[in-house]
N, C-alpha and C. Protein backbone atom coordinates (compact mmCIF):
# COMPACT_ATOMS: atom_id res chain seq x y z
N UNK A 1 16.24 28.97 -5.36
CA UNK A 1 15.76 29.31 -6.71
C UNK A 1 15.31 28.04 -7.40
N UNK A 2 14.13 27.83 -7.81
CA UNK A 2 13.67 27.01 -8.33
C UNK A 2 13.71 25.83 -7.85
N UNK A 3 13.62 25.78 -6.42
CA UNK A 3 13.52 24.85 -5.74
C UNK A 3 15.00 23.63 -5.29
N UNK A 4 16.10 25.09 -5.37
CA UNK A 4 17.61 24.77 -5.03
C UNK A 4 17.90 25.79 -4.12
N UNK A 5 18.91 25.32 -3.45
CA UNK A 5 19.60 26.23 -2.61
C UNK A 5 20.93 26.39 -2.69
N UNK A 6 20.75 27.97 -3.13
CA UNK A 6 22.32 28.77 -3.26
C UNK A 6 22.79 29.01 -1.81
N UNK A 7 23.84 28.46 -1.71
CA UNK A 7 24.97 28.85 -0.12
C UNK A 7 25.50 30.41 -0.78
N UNK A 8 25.20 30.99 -0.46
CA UNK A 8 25.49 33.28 -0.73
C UNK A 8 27.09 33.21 0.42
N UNK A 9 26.74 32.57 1.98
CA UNK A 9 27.59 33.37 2.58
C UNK A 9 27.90 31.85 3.30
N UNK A 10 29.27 31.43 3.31
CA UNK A 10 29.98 30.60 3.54
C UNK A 10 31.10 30.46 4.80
N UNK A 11 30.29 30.40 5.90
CA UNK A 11 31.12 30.20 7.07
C UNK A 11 31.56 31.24 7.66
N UNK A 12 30.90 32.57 7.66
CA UNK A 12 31.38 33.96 7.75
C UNK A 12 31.55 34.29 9.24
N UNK A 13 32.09 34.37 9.61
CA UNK A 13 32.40 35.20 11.25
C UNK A 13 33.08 36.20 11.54
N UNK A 14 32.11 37.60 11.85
CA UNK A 14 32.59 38.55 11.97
C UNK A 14 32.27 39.17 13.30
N UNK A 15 32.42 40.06 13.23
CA UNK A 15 33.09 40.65 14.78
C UNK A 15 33.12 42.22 14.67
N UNK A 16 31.93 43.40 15.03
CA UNK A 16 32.17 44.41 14.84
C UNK A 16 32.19 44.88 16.26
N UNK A 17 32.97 45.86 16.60
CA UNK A 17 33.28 46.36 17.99
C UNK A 17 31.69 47.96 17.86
N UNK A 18 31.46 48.08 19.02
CA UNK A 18 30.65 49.67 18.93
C UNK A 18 31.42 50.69 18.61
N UNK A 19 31.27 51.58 17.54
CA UNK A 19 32.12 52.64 17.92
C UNK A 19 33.02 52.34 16.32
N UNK A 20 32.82 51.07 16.29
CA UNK A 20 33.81 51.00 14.67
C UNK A 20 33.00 51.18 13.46
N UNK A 21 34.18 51.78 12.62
CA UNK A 21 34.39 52.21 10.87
C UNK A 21 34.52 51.37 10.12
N UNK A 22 33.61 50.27 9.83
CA UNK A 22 34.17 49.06 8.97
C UNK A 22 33.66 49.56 7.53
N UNK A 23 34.63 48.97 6.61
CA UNK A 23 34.24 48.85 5.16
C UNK A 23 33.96 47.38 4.79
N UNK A 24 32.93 46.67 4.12
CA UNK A 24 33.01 45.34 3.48
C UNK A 24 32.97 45.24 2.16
N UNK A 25 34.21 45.00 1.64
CA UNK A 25 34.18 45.28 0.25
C UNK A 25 34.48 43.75 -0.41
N UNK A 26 33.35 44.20 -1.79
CA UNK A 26 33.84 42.99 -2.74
C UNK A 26 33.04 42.86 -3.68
N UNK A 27 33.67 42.34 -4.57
CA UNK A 27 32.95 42.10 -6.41
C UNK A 27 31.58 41.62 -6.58
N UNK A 28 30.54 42.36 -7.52
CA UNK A 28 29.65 42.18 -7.16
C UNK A 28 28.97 40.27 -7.53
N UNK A 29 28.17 40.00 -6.47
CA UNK A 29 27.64 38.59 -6.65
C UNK A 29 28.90 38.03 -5.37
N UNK A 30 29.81 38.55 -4.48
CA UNK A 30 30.50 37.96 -3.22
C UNK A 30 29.58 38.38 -2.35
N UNK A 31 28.47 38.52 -2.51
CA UNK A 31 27.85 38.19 -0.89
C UNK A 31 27.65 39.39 -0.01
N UNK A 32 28.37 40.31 -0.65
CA UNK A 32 27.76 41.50 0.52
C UNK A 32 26.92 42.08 1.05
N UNK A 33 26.05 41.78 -0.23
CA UNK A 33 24.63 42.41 0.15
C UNK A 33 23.90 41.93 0.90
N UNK A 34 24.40 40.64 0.71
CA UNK A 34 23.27 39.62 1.98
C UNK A 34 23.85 39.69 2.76
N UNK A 35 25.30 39.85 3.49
CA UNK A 35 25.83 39.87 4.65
C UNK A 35 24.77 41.50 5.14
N UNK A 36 25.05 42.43 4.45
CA UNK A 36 24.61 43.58 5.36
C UNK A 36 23.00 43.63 5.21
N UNK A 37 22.13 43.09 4.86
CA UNK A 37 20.79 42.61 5.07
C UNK A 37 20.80 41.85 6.49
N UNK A 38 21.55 41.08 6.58
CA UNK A 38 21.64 40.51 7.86
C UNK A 38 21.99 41.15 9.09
N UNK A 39 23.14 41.81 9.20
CA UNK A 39 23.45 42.88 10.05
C UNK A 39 22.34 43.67 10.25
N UNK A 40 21.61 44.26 9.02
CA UNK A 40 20.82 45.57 8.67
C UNK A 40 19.29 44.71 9.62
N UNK A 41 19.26 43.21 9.96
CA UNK A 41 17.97 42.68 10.19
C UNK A 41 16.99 43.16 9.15
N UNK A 42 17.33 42.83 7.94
CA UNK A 42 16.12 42.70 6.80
C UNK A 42 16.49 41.09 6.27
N UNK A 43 17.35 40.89 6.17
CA UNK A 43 16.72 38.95 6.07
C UNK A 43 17.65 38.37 7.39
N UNK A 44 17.30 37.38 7.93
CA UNK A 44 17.53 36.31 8.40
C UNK A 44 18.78 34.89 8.03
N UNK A 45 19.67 34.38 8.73
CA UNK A 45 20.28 33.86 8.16
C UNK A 45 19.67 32.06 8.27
N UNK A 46 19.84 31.47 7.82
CA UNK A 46 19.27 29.98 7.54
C UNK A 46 20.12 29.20 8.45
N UNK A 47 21.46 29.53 9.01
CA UNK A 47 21.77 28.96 10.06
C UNK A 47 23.11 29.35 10.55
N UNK A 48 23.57 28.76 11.50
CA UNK A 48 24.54 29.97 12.32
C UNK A 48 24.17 31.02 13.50
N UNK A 49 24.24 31.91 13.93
CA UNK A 49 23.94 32.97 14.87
C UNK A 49 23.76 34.69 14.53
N UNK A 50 23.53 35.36 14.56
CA UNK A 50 23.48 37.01 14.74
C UNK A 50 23.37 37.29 15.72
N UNK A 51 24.41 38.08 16.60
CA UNK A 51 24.24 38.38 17.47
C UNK A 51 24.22 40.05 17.78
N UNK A 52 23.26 40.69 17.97
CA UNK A 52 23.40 42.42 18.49
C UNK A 52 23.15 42.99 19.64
N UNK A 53 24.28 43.64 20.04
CA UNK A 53 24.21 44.41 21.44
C UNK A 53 23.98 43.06 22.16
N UNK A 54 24.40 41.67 22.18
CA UNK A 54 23.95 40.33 23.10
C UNK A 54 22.75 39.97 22.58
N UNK A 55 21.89 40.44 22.28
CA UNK A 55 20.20 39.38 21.10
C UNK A 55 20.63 38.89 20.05
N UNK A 56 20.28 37.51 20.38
CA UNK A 56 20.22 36.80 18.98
C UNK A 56 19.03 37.18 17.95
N UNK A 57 19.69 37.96 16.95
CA UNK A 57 18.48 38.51 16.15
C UNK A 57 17.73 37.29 15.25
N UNK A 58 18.65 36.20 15.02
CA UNK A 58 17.76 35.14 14.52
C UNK A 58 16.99 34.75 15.33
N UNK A 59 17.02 34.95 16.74
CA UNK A 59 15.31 33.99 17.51
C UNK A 59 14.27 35.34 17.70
N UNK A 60 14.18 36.21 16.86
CA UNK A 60 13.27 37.48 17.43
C UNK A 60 12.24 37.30 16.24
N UNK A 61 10.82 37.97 17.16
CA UNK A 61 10.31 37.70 16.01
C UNK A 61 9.90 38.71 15.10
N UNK A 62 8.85 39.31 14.10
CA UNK A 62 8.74 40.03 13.23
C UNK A 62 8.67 41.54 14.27
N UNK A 63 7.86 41.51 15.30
CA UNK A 63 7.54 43.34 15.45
C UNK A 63 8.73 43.21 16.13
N UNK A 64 9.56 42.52 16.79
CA UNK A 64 10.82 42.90 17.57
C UNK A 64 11.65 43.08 16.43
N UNK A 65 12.21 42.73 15.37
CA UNK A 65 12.75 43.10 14.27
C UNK A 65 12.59 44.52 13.77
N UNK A 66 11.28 45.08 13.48
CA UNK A 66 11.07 45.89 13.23
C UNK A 66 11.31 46.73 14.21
N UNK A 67 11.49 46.83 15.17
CA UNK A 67 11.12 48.02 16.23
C UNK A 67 12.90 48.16 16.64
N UNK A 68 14.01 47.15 16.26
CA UNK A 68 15.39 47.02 16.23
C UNK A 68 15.63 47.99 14.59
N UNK A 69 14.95 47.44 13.76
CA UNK A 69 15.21 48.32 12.60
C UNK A 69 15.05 49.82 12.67
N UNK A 70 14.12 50.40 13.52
CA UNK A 70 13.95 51.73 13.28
C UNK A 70 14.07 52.31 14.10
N UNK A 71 15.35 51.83 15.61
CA UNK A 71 15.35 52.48 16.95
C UNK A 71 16.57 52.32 16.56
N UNK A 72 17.32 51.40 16.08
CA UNK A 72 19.00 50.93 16.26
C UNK A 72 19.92 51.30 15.10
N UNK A 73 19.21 50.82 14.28
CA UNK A 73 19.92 51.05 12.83
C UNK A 73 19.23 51.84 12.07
N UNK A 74 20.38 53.05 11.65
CA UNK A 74 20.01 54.01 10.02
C UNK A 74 20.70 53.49 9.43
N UNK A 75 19.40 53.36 7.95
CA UNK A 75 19.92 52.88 6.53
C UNK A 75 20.60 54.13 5.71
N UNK A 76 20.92 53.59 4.89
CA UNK A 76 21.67 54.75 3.62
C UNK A 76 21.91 54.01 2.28
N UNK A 77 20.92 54.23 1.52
CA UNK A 77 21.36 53.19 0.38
C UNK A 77 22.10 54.04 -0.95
N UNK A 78 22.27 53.32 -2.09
CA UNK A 78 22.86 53.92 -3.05
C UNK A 78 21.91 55.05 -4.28
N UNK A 79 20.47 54.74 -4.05
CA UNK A 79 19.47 54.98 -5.10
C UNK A 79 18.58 56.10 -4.12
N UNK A 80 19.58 56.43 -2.97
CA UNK A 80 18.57 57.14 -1.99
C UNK A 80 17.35 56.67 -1.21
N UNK A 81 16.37 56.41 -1.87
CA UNK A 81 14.63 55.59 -1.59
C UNK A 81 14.03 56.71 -0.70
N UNK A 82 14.32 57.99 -1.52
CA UNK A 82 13.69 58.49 -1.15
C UNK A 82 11.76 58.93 -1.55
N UNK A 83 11.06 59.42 -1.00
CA UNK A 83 9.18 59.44 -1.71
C UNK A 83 9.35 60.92 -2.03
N UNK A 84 9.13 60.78 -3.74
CA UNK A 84 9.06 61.75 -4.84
C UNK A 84 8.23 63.06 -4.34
N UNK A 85 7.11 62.29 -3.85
CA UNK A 85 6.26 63.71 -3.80
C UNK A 85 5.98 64.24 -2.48
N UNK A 86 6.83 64.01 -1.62
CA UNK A 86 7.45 64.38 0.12
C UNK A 86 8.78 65.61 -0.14
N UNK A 87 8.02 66.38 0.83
CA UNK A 87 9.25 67.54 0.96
C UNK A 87 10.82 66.47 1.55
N UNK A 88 12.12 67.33 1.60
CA UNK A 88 13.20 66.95 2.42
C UNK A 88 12.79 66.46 4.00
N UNK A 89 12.22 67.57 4.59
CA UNK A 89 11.46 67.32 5.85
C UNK A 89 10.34 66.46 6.30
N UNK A 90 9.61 66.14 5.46
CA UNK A 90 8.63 64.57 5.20
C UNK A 90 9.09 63.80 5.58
N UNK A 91 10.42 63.65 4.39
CA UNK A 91 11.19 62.63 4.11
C UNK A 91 11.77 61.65 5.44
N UNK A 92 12.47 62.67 6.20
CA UNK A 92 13.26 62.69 7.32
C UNK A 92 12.30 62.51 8.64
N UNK A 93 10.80 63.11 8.13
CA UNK A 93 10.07 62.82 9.57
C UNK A 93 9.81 61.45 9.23
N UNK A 94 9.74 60.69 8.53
CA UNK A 94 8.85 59.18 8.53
C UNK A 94 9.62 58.21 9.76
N UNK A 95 10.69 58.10 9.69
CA UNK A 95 10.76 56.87 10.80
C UNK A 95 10.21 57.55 12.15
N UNK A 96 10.47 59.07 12.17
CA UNK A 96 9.97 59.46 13.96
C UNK A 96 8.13 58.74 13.73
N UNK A 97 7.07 58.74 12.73
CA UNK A 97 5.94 58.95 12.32
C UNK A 97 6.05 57.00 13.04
N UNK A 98 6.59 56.61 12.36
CA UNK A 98 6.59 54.97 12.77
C UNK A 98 7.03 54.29 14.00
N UNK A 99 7.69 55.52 14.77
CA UNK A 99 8.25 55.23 16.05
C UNK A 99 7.57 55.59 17.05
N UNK A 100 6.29 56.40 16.36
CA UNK A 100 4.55 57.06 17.34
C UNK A 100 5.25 58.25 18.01
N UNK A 101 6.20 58.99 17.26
CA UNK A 101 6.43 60.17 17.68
C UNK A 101 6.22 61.28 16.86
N UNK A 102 5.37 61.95 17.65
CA UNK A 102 4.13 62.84 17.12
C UNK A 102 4.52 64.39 17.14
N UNK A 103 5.51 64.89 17.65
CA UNK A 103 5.94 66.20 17.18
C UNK A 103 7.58 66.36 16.58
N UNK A 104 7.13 65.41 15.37
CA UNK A 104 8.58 65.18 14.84
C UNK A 104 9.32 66.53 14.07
N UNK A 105 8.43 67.22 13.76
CA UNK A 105 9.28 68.45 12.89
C UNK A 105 10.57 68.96 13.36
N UNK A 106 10.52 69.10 14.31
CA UNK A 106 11.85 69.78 14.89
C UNK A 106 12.75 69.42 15.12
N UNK A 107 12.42 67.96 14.99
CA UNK A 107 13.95 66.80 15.33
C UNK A 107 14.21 66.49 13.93
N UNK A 108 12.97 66.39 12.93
CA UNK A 108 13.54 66.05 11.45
C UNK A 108 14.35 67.79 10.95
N UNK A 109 14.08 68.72 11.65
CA UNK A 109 14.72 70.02 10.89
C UNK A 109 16.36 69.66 11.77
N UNK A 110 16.21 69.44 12.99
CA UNK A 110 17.63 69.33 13.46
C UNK A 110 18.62 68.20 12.56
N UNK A 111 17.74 67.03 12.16
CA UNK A 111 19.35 66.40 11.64
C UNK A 111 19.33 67.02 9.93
N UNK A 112 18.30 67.61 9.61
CA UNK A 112 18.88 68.23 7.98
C UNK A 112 19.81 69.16 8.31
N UNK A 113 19.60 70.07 9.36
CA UNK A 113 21.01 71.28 9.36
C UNK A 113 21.92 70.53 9.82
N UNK A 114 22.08 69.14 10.56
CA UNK A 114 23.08 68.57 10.91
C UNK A 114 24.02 68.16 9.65
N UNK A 115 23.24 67.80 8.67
CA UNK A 115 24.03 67.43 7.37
C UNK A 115 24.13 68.39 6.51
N UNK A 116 23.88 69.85 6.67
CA UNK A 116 23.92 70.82 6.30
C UNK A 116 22.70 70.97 5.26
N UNK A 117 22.03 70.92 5.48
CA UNK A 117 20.40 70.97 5.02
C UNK A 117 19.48 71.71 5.13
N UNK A 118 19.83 72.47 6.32
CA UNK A 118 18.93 73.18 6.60
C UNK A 118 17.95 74.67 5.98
N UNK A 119 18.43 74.68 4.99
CA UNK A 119 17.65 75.72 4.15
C UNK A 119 16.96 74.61 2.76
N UNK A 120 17.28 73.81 2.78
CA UNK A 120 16.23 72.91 1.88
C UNK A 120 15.14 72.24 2.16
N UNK A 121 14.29 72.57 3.46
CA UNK A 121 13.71 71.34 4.03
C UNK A 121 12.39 71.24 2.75
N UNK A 122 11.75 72.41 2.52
CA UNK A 122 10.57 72.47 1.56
C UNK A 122 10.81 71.83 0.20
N UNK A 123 12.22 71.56 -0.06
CA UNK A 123 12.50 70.60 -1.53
C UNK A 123 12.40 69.30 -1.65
N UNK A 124 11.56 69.07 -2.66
CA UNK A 124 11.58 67.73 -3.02
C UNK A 124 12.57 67.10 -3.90
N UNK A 125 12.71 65.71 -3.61
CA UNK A 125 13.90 65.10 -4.20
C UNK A 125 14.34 65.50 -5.65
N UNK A 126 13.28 65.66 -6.39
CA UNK A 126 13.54 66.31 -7.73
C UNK A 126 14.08 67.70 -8.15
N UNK A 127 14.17 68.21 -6.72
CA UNK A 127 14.52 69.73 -6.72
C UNK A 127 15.66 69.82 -6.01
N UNK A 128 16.31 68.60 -6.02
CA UNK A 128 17.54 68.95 -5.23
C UNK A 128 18.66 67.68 -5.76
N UNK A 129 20.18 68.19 -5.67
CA UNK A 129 20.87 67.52 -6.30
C UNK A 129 21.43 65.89 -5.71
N UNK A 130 22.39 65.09 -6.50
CA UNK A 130 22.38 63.80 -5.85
C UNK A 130 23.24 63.64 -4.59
N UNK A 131 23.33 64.57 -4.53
CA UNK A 131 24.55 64.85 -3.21
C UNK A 131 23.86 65.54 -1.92
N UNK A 132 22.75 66.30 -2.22
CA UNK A 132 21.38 67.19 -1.29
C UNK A 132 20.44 65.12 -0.96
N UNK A 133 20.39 64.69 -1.95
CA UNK A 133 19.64 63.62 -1.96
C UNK A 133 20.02 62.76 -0.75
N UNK A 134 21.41 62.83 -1.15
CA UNK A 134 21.91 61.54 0.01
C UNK A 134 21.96 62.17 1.88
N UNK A 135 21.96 63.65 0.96
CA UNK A 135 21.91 64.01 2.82
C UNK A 135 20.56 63.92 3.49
N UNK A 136 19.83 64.25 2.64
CA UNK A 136 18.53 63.81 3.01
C UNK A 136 18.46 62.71 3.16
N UNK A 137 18.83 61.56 2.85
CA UNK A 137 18.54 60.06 3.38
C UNK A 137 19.56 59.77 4.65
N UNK A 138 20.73 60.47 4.92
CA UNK A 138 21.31 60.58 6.02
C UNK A 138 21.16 61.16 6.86
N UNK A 139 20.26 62.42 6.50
CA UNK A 139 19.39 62.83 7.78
C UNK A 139 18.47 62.01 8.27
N UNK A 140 17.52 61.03 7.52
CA UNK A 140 16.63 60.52 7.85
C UNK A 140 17.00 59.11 8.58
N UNK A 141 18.00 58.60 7.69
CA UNK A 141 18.93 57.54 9.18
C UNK A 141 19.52 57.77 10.57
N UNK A 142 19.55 59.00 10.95
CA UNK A 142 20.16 59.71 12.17
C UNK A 142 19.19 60.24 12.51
N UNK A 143 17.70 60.49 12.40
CA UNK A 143 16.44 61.20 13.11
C UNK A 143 16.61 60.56 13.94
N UNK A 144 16.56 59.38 14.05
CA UNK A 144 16.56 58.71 15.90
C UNK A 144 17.53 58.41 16.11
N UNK A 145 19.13 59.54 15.82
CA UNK A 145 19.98 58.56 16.78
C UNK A 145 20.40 56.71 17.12
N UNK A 146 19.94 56.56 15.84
CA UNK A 146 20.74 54.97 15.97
C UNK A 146 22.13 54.57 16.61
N UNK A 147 22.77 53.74 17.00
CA UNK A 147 23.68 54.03 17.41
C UNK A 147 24.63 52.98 15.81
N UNK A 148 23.84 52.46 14.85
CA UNK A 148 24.39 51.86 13.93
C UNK A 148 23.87 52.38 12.89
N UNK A 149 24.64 52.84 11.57
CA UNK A 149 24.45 53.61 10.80
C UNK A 149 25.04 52.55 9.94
N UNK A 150 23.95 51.88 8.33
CA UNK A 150 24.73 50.59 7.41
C UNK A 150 24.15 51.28 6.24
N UNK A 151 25.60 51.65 5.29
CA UNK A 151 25.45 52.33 4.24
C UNK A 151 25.76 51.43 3.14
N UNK A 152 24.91 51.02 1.97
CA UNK A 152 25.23 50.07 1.09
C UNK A 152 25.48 50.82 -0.14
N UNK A 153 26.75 50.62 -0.89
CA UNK A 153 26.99 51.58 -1.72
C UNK A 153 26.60 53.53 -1.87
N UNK A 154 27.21 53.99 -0.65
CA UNK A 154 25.90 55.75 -0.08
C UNK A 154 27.01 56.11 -1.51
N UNK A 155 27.93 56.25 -2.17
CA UNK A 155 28.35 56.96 -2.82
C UNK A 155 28.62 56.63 -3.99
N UNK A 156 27.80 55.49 -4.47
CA UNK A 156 27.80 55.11 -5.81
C UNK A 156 27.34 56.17 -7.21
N UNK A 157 26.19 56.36 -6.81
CA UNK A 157 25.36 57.71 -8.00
C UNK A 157 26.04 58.81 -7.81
N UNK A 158 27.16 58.88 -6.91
CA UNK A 158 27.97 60.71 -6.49
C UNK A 158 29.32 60.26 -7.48
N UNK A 159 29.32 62.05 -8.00
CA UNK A 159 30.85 62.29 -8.35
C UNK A 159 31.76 61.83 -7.09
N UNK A 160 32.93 62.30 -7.40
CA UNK A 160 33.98 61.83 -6.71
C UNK A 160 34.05 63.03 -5.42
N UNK A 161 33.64 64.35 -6.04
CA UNK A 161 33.75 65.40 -5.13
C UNK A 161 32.23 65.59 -4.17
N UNK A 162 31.77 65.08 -4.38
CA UNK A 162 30.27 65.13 -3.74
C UNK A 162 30.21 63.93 -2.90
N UNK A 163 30.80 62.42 -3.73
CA UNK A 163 31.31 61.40 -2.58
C UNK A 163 31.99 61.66 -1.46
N UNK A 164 33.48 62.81 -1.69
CA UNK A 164 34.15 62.88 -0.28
C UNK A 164 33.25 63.40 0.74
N UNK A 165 32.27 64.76 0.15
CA UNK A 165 31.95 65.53 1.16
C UNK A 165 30.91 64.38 1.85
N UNK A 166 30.12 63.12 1.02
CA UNK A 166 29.28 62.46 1.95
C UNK A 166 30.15 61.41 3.09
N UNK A 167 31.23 61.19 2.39
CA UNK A 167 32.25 60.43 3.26
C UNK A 167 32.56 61.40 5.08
N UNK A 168 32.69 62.34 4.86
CA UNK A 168 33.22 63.58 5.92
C UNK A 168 31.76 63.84 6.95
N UNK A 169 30.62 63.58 6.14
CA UNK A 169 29.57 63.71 7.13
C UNK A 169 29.62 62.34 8.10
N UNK A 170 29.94 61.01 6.97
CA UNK A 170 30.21 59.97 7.70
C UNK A 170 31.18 59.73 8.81
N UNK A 171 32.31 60.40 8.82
CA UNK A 171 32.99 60.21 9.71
C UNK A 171 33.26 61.01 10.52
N UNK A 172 31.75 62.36 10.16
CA UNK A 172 32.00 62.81 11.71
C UNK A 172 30.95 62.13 12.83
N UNK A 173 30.00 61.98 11.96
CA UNK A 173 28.94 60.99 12.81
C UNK A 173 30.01 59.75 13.82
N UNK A 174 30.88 58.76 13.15
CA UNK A 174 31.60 58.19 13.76
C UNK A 174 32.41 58.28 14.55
N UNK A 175 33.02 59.38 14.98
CA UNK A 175 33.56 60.61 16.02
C UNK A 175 33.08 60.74 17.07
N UNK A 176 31.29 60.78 16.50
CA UNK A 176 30.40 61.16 17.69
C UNK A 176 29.71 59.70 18.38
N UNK A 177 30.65 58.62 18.14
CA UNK A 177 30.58 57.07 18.46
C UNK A 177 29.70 56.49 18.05
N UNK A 178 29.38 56.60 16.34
CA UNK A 178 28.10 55.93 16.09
C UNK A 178 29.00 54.77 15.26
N UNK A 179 28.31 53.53 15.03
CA UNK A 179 28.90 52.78 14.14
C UNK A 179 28.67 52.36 13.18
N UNK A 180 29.82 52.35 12.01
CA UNK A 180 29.31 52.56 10.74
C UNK A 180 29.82 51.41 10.32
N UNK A 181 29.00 51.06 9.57
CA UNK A 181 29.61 49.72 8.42
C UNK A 181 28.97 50.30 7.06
N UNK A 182 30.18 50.01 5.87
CA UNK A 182 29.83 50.68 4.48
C UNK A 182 29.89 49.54 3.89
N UNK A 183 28.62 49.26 2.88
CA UNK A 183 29.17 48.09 1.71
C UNK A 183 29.85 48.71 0.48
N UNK A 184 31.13 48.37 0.03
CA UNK A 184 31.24 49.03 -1.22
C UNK A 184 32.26 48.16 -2.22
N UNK A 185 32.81 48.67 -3.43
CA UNK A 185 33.49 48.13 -4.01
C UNK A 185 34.30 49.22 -4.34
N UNK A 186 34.48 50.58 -4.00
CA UNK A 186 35.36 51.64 -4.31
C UNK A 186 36.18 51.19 -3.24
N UNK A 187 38.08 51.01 -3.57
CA UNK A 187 38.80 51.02 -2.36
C UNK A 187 39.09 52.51 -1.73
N UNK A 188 38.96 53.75 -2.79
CA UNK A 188 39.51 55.43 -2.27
C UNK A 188 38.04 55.60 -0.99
N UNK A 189 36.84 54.64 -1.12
CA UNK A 189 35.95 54.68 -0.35
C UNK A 189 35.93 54.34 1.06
N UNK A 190 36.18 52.87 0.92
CA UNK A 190 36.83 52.22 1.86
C UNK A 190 38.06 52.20 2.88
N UNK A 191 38.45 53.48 2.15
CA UNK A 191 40.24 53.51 2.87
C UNK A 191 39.68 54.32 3.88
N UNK A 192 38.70 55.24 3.88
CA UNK A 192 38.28 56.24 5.08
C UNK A 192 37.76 55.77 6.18
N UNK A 193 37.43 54.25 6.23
CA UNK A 193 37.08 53.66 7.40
C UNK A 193 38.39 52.73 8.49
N UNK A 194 38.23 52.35 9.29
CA UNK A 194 39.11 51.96 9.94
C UNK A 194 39.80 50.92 9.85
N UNK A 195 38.43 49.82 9.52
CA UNK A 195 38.64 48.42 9.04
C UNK A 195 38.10 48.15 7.67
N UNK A 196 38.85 47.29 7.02
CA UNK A 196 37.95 46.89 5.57
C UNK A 196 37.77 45.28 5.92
N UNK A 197 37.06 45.11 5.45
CA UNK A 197 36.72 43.37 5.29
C UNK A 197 36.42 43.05 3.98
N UNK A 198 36.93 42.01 3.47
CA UNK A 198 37.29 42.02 2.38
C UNK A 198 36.50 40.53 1.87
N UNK A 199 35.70 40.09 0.79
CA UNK A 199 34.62 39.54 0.87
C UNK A 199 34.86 39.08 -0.64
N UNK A 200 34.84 37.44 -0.88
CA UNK A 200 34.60 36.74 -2.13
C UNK A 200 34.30 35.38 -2.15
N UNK A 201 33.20 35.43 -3.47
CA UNK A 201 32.38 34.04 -3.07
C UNK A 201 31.91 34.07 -2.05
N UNK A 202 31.48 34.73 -0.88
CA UNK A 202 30.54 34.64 0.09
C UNK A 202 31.47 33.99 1.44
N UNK A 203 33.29 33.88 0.97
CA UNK A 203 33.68 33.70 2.39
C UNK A 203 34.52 35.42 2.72
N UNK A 204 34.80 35.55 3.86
CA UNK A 204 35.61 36.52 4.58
C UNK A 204 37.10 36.07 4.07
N UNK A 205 37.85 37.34 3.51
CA UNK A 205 38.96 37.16 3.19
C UNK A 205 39.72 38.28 4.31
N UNK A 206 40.55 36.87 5.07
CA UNK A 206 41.64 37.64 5.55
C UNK A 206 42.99 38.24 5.86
């Protein structure tokens, strides 16, 4: 910033197994967000290692990044991001559309009934509630079967009762050996995962 450099994440070494429920929790401005940008391969770290499935994602370059972003990892954010004037089913076809797979309808209708969706596909985000919203963005992170699923705050904009039920979709997906890492600062959130990691000032608290 202004021609200084902020240290965000301070000596961090972590360690996620396949198959694991991690939570990374911590106050906002500790660093989480940039830790799971990094994981998520949307920024790069300035030095140190990333390592996934054995690739060092810091020596890859831009289309190998991308093509790890939308084969490996589903996103899930807190604000949804979902496109206003796209049906549910739009919504959910775009990463198959970017992955040059050309008869996506039927795989984007399979993961909306997977999240129980399936009679909404013709609604648009405005026509459906914040809890329909997020399943729709969790359908659209599971159209291809990622085997890493990184949710940054998924249950922030939800009541408490609309949070559990998105929590329960989460951990059946994780059942079915996908791996989840959640960023959050709710601990009743965090307790549903296996591991929490616990995060301030940008080091790992253990």
């Amino acid at each position: 910033m202004g021609g200084s450099d902020i240290e965000v994440l301070k000596g961090v070494d972590l360690h996620i197994e396949k198959g694991e429920f991690v939570s990374i929790m911590g106050p906002s401005g500790s660093g989480k967000s940039t830790l799971m940008n990094i994981i998520g391969c949307l920024d790069r770290p300035s030095s140190g290692a990333y390592v996934l499935n054995g690739t060092k994602v810091d020596e890859m370059g831009e289309e190998d990044l991308a093509r790890v972003r939308n084969r490996n990892i589903g996103f899930v954010f807190q604000t949804f991001n979902l496109l206003s004037r796209e049906s549910a089913l739009e919504n959910v076809e775009l990463p198959l559309f970017y992955a040059g797979i050309k008869d996506s309808a039927p795989l984007a209708r399979a993961a909306l009934e997977e999240v129980g969706l399936g009679h909404r596909l013709g609604h648009r985000p405005n026509e459906l509630s914040g809890g329909e919203r997020q399943r729709v963005a969790i359908a659209r992170a599971i159209v291809l079967d990622p085997p890493i699923i990184l949710g940054d705050e998924p249950t922030g904009n939800l009541d408490s009762k609309t949070g559990a039920e998105i929590m329960e979709i989460f951990k059946g997906l994780n059942r079915k050996g996908t791996t989840l890492v959640l960023i959050t600062h709710d601990a009743d959130i965090a307790a549903h995962s296996e591991r929490v990691v616990s995060i301030r000032d940008g080091v790992i608290k253990v």
